[in-house]
N, C-alpha and C. Protein backbone atom coordinates (compact mmCIF):
# COMPACT_ATOMS: atom_id res chain seq x y z
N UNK A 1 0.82 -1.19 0.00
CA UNK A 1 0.00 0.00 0.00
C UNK A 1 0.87 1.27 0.00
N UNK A 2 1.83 1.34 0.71
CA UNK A 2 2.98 2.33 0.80
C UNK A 2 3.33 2.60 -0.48
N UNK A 3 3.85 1.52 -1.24
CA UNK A 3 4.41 1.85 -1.95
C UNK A 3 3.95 2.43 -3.59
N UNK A 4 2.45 2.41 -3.20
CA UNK A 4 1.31 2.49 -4.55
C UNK A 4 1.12 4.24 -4.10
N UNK A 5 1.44 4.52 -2.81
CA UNK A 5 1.02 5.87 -2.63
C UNK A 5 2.26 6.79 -2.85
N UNK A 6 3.75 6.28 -2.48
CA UNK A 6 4.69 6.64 -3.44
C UNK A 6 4.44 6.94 -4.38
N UNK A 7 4.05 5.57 -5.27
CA UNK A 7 4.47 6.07 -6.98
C UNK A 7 3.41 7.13 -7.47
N UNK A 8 2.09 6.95 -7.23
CA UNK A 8 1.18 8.22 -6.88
C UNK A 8 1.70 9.45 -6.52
N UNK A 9 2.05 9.44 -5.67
CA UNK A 9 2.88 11.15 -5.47
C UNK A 9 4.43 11.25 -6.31
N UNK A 10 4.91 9.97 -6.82
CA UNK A 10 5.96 10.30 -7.64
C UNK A 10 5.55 10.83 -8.89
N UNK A 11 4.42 10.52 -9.33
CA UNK A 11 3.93 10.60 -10.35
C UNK A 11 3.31 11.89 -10.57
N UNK A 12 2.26 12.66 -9.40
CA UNK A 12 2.27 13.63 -9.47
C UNK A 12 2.95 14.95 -9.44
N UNK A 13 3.81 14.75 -8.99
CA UNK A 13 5.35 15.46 -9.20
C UNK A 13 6.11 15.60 -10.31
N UNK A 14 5.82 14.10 -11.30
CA UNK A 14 6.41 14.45 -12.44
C UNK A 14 5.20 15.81 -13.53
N UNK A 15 4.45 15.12 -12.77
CA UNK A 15 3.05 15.88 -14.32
C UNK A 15 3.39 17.54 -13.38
N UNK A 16 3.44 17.74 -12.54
CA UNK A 16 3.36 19.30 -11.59
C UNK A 16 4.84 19.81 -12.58
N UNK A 17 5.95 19.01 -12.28
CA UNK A 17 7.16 19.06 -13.21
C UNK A 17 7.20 19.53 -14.57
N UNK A 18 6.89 18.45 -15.18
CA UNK A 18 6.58 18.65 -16.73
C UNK A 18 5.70 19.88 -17.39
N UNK A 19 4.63 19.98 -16.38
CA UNK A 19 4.05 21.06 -16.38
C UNK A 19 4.65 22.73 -16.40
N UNK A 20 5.30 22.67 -15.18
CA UNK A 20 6.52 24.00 -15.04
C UNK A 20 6.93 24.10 -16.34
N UNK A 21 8.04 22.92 -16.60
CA UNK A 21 9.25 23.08 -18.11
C UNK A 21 8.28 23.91 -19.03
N UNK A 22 7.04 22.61 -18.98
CA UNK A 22 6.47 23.43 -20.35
C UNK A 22 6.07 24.59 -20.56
N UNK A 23 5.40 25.25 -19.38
CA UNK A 23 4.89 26.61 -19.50
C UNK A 23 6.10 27.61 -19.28
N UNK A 24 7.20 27.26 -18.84
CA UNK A 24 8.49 28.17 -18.59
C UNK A 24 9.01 28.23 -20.01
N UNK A 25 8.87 27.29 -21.02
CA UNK A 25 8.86 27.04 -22.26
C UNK A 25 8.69 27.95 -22.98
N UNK A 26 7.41 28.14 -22.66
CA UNK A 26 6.10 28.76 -23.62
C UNK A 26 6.91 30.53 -23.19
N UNK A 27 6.84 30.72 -22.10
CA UNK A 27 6.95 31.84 -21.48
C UNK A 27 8.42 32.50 -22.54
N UNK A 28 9.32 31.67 -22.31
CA UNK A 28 10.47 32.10 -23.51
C UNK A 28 10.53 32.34 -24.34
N UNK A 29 10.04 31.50 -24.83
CA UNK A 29 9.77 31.54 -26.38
C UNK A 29 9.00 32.75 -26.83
N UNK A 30 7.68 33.07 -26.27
CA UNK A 30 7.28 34.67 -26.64
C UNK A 30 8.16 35.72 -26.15
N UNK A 31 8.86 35.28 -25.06
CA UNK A 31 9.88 36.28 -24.77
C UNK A 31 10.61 36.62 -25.62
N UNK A 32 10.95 35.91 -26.38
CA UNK A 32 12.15 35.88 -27.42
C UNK A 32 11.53 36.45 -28.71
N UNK A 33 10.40 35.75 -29.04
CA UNK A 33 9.48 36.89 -29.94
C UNK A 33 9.36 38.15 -29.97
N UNK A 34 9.10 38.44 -28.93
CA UNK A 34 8.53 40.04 -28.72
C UNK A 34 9.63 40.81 -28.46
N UNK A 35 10.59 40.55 -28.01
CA UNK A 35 11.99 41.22 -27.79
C UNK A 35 12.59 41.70 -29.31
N UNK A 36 12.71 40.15 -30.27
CA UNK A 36 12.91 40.44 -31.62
C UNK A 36 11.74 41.77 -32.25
N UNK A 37 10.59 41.51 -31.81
CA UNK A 37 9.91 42.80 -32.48
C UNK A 37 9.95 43.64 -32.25
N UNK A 38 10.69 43.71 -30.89
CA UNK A 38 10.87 45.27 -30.52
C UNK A 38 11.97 45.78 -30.75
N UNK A 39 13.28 45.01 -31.09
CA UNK A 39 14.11 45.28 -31.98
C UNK A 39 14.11 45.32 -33.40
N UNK A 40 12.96 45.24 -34.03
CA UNK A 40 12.79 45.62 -35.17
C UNK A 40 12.14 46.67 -35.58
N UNK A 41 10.91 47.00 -34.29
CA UNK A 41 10.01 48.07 -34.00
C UNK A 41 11.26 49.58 -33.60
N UNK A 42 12.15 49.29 -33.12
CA UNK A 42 13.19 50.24 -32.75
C UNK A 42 14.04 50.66 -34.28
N UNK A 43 14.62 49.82 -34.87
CA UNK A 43 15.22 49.57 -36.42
C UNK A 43 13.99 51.17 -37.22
N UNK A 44 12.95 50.51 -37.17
CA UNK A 44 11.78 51.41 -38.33
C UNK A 44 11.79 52.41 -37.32
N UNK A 45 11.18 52.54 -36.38
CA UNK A 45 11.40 53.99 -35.93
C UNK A 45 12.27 54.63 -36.55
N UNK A 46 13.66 54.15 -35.88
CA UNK A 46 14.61 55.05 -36.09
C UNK A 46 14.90 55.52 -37.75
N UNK A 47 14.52 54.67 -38.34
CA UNK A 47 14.33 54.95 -40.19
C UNK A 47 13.02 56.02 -40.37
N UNK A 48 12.05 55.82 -39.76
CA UNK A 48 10.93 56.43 -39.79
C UNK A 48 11.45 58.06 -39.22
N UNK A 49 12.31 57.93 -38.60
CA UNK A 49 12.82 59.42 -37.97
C UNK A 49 13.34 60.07 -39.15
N UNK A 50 14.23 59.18 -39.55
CA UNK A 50 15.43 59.66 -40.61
C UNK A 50 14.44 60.05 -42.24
N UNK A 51 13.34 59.08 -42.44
CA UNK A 51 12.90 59.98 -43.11
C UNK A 51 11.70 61.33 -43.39
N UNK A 52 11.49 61.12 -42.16
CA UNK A 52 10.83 62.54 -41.96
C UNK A 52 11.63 63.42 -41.25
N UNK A 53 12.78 63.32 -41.30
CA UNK A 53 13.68 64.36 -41.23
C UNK A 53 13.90 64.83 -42.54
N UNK A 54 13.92 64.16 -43.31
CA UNK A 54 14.67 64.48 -45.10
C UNK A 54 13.29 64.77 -45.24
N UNK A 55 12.20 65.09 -45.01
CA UNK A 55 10.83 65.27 -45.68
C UNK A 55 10.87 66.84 -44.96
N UNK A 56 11.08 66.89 -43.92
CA UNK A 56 10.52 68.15 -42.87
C UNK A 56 11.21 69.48 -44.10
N UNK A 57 12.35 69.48 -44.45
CA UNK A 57 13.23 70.77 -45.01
C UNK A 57 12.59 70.94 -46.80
N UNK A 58 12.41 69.56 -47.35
CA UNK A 58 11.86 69.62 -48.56
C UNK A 58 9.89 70.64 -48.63
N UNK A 59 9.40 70.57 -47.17
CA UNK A 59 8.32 70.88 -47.40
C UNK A 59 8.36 72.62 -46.69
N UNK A 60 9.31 72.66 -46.22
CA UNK A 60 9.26 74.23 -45.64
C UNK A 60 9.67 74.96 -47.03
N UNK A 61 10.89 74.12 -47.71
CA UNK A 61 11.18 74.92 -48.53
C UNK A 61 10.04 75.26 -49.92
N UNK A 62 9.56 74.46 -50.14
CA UNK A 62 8.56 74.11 -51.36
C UNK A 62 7.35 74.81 -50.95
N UNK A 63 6.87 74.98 -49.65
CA UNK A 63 5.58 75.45 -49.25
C UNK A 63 5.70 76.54 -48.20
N UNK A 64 4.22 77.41 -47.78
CA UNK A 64 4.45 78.22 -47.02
C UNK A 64 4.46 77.76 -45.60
N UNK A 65 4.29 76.88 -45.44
CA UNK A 65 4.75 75.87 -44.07
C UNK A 65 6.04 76.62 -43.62
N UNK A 66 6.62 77.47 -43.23
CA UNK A 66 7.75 77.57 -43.25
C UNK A 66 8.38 77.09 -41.36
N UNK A 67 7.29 76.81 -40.94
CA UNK A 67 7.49 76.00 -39.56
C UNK A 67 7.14 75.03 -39.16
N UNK A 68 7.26 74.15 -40.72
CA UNK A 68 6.64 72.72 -39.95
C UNK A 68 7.43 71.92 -39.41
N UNK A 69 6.46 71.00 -38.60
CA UNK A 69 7.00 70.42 -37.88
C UNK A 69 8.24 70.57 -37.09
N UNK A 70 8.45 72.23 -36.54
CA UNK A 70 9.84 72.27 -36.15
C UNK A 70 9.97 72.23 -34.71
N UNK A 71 9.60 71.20 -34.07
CA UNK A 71 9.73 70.37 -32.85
C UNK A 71 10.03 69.18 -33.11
N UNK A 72 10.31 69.22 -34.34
CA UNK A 72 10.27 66.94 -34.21
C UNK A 72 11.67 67.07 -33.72
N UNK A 73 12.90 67.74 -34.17
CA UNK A 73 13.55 67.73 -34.13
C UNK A 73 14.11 67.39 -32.57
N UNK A 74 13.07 67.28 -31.83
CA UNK A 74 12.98 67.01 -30.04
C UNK A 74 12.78 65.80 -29.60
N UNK A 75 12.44 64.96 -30.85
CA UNK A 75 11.80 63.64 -30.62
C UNK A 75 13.28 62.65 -30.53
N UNK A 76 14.36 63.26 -30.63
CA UNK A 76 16.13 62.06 -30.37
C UNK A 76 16.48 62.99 -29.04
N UNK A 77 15.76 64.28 -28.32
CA UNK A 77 16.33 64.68 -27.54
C UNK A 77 15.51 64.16 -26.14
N UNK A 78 13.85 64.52 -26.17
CA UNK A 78 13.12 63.32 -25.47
C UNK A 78 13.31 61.91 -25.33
N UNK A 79 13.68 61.34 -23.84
CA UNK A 79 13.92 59.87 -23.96
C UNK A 79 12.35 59.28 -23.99
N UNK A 80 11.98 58.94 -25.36
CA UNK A 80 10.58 58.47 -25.40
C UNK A 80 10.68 56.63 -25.41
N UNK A 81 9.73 56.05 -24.94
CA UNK A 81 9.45 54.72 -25.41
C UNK A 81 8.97 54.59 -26.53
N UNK A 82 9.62 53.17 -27.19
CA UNK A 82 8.47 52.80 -28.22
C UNK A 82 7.32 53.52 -28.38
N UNK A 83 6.45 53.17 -27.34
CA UNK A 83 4.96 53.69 -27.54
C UNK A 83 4.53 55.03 -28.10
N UNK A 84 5.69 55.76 -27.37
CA UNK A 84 4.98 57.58 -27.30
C UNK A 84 5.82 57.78 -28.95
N UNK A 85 6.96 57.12 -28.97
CA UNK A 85 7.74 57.62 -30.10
C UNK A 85 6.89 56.96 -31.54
N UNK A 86 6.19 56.29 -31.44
CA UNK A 86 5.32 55.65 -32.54
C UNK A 86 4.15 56.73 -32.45
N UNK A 87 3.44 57.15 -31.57
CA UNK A 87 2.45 57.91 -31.22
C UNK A 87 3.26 59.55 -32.02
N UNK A 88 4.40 59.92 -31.75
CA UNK A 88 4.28 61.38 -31.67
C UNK A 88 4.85 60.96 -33.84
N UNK A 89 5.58 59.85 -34.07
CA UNK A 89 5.92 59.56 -35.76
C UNK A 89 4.63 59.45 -36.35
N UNK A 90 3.57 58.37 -35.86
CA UNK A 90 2.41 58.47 -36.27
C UNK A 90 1.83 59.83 -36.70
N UNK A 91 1.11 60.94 -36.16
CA UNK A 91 0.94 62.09 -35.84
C UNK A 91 1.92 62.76 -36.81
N UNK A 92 3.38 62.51 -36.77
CA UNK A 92 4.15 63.85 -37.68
C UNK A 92 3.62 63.48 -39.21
N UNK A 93 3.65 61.85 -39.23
CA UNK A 93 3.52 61.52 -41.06
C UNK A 93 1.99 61.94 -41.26
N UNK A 94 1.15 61.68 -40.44
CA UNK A 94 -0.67 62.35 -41.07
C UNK A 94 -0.26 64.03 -41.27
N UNK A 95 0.84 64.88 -40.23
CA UNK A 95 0.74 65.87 -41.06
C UNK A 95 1.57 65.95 -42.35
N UNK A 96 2.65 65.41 -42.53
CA UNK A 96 3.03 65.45 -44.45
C UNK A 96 1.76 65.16 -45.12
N UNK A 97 1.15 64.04 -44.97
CA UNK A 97 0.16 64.02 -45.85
C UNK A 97 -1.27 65.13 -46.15
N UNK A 98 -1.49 65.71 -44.66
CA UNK A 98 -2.38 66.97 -44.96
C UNK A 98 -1.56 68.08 -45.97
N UNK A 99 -0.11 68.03 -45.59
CA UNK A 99 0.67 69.23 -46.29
C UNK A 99 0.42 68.75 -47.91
N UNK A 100 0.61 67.49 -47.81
CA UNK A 100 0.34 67.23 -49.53
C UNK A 100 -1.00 67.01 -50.43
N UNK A 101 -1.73 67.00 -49.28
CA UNK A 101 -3.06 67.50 -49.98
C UNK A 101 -3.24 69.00 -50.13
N UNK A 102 -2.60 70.15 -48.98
CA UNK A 102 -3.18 71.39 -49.37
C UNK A 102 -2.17 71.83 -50.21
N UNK A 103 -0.84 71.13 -50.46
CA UNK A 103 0.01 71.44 -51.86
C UNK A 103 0.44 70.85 -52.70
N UNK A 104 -0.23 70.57 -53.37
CA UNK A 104 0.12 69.33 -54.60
C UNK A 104 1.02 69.41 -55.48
N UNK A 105 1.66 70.84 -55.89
CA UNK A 105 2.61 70.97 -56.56
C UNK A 105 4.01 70.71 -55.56
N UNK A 106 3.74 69.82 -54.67
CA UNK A 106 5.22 69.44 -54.02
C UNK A 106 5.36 67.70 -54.58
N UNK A 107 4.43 67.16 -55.44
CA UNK A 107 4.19 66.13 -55.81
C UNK A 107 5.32 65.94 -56.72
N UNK A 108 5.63 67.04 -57.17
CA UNK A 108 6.29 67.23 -58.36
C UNK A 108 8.13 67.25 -57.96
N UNK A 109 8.31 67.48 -56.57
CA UNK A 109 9.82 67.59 -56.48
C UNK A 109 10.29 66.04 -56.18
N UNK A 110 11.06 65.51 -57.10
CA UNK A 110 11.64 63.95 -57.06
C UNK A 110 12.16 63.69 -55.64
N UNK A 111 12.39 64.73 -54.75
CA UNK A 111 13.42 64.34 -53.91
C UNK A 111 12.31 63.99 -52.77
N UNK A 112 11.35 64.92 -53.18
CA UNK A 112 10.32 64.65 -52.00
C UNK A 112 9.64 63.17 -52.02
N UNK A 113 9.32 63.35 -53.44
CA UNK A 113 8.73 62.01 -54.29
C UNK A 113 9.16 60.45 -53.73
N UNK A 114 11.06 60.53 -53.20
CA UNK A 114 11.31 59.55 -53.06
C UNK A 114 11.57 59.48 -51.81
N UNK A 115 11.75 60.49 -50.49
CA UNK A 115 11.69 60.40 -49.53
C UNK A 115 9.82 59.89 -49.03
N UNK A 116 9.01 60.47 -49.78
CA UNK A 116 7.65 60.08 -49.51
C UNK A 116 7.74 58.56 -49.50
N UNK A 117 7.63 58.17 -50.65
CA UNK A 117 7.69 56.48 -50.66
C UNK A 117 8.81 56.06 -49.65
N UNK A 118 9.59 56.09 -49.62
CA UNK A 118 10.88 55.51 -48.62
C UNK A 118 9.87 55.75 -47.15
N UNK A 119 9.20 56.76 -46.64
CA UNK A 119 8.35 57.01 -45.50
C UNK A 119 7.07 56.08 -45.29
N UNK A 120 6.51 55.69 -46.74
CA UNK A 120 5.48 54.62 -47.22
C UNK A 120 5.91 53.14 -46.57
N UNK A 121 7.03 52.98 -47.31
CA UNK A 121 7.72 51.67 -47.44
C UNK A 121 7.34 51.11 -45.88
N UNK A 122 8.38 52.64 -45.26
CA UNK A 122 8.47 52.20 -43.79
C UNK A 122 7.75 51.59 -43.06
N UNK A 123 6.61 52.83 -42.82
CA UNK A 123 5.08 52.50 -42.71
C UNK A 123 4.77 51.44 -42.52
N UNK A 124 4.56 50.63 -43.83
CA UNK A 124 4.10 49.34 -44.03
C UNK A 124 5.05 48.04 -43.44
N UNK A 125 6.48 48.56 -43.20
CA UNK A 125 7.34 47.36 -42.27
C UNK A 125 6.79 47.26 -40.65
N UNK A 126 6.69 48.94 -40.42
CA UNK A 126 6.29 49.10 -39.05
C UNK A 126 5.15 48.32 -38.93
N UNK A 127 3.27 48.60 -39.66
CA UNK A 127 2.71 48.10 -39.25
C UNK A 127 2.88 46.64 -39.12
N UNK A 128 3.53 45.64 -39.87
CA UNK A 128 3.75 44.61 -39.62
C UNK A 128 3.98 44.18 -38.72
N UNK A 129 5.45 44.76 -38.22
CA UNK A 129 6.54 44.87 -36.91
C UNK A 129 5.14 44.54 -35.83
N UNK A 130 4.75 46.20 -35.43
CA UNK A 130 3.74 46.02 -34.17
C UNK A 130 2.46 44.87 -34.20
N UNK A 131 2.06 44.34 -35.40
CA UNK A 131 1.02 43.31 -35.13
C UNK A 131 1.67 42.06 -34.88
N UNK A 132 3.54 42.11 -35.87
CA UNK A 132 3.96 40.64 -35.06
C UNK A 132 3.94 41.09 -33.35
N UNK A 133 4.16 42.02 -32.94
CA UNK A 133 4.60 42.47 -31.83
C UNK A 133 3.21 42.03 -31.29
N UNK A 134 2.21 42.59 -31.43
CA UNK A 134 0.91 42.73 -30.44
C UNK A 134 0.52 41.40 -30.68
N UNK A 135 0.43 40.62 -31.47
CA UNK A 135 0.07 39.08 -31.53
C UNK A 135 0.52 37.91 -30.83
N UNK A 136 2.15 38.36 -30.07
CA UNK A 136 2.75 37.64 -29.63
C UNK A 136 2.47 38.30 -27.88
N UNK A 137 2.24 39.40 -27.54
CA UNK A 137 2.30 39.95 -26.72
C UNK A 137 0.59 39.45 -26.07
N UNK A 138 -0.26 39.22 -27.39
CA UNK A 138 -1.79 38.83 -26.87
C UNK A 138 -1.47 37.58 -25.97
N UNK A 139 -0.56 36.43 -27.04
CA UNK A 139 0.00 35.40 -25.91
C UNK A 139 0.35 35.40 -24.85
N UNK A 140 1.38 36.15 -24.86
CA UNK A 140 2.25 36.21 -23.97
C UNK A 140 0.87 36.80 -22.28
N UNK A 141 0.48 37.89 -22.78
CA UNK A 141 -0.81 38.11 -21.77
C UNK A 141 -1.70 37.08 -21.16
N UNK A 142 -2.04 36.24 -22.55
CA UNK A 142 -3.41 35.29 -22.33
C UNK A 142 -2.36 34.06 -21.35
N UNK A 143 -1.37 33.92 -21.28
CA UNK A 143 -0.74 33.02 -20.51
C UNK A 143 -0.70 33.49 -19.05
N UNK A 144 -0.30 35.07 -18.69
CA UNK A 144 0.10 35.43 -17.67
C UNK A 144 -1.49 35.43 -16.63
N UNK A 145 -2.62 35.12 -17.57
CA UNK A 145 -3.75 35.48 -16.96
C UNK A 145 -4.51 33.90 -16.59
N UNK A 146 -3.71 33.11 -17.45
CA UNK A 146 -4.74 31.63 -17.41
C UNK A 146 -3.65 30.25 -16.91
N UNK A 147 -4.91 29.78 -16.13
CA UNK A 147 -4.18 28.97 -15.26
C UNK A 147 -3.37 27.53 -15.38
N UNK A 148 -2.68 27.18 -15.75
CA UNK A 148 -1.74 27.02 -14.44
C UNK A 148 -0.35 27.71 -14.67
N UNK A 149 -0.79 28.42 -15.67
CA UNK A 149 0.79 29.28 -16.37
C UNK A 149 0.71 30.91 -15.35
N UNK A 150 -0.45 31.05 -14.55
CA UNK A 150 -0.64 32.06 -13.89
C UNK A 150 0.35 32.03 -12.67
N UNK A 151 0.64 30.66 -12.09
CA UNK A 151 1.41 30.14 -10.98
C UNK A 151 2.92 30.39 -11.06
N UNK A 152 2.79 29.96 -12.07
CA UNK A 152 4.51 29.85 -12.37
C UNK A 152 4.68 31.40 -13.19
N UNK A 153 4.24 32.06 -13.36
CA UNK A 153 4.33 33.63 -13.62
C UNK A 153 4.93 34.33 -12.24
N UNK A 154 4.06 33.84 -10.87
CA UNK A 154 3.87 34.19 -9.96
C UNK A 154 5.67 33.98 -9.36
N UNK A 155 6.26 33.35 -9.72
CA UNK A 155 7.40 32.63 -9.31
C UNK A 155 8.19 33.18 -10.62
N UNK A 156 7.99 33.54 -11.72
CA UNK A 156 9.19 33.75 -11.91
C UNK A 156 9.22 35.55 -12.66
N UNK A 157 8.27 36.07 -11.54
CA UNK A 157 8.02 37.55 -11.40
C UNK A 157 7.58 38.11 -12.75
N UNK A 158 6.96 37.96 -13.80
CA UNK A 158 6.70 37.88 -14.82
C UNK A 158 5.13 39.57 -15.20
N UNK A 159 5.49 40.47 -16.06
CA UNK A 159 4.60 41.27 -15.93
C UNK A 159 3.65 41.39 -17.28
N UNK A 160 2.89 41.65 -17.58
CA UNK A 160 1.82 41.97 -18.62
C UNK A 160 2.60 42.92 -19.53
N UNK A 161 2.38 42.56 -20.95
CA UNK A 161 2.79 43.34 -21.62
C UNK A 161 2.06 44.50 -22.32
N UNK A 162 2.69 45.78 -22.67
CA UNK A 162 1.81 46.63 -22.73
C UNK A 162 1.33 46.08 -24.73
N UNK A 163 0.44 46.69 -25.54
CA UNK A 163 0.21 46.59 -26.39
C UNK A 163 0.01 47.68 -27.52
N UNK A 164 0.54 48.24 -29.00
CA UNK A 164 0.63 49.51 -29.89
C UNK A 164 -0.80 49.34 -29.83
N UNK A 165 -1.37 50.79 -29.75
CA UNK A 165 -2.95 50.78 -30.40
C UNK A 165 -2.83 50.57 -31.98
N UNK A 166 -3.84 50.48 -32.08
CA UNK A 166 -3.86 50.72 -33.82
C UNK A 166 -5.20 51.03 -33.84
N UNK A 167 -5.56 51.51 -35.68
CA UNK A 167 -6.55 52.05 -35.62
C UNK A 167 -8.11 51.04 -35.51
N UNK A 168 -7.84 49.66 -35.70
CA UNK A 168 -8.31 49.26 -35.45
C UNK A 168 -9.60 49.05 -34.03
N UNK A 169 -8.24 49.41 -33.20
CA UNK A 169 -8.75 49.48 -32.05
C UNK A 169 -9.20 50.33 -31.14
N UNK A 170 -9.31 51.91 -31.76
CA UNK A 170 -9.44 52.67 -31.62
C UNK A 170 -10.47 53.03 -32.05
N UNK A 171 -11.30 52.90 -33.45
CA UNK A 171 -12.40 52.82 -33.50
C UNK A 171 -13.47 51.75 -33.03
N UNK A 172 -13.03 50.90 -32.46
CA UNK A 172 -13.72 49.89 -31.84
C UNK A 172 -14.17 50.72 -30.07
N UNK A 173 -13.11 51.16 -29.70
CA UNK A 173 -13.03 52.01 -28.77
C UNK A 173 -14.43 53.38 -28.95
N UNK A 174 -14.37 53.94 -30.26
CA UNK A 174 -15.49 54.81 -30.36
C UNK A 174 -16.67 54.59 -30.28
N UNK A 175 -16.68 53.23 -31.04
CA UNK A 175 -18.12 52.90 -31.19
C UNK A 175 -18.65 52.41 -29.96
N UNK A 176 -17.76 51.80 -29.21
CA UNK A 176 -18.52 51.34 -27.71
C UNK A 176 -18.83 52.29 -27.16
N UNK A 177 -18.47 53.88 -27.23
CA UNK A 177 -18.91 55.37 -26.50
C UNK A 177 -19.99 55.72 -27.31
């Protein structure tokens, strides 16, 4: 009888065991995900800076803007996070594009032409970047919240990750008001 209640508790020890590895597993592995996206999310920023820097001088000069955007230039002197620094790039590129709707004859300068697209390009790496980012980060959450991966969070001090809005979610946000 002893020895049936041994292997019983040996046994449950292994599955409590196996259990840990695996979810300490899991836990890495998005770790390692989301770290990569945020080193890639950092990469486009910093390109995303560089070309609305080469955009900011082409549109003062070409238009009567003759003060645009002349604070970005604050955005490498502010220590911003990811978040705010996507938030305040977001925001600078919707204004090039109002500037190029109320002046269309800047359509016409090549230099702008190809800094625009090079700003496009970006764009479209970034949004990628943040949905690999927020997709892995939904994991990474839905683990820290559900059980038995909640335990072993608890133990190996583990915090919620924050998530990029997008517009997605932002009008989802309106319509519930």
């Amino acid at each position: 009888m002893l020895s049936i209640i041994l292997i019983i508790i040996i046994l449950i020890l292994a599955v409590i065991g196996i259990t840990i590895l695996i979810y300490h597993q899991k836990f890495q592995y998005l770790t390692i995900r989301i770290d990569e996206a945020e080193n890639n999310i950092d990469i486009l920023l910093q390109k995303k800076i560089e070309c609305i820097s080469k955009i900011i001088p082409i549109i003062q000069e070409n238009t009567k803007e003759k003060d645009f955007l002349e604070d970005f230039s604050l955005i490498r002197e502010k220590n911003k996070n990811h978040f705010e620094a996507n938030g305040f790039l977001k925001n600078s590129h919707i204004e090039i594009i109002k500037v190029v709707g109320d002046y269309e004859k800047i359509l016409k300068n090549d230099n702008f032409i190809v800094s625009l697209e090079s700003l496009e390009d970006n764009e479209e790496d970034l949004v990628a970047s943040i949905k690999y980012y927020n997709d892995n980060a939904v994991d990474y959450n839905h683990l820290i919240v559900s059980f038995p991966s909640s335990i072993i969070r608890i133990f190996l001090h583990l915090k919620k990750k924050n998530l990029y809005s997008t517009e997605k979610k932002e009008i989802f946000e309106i319509l519930n008001k």
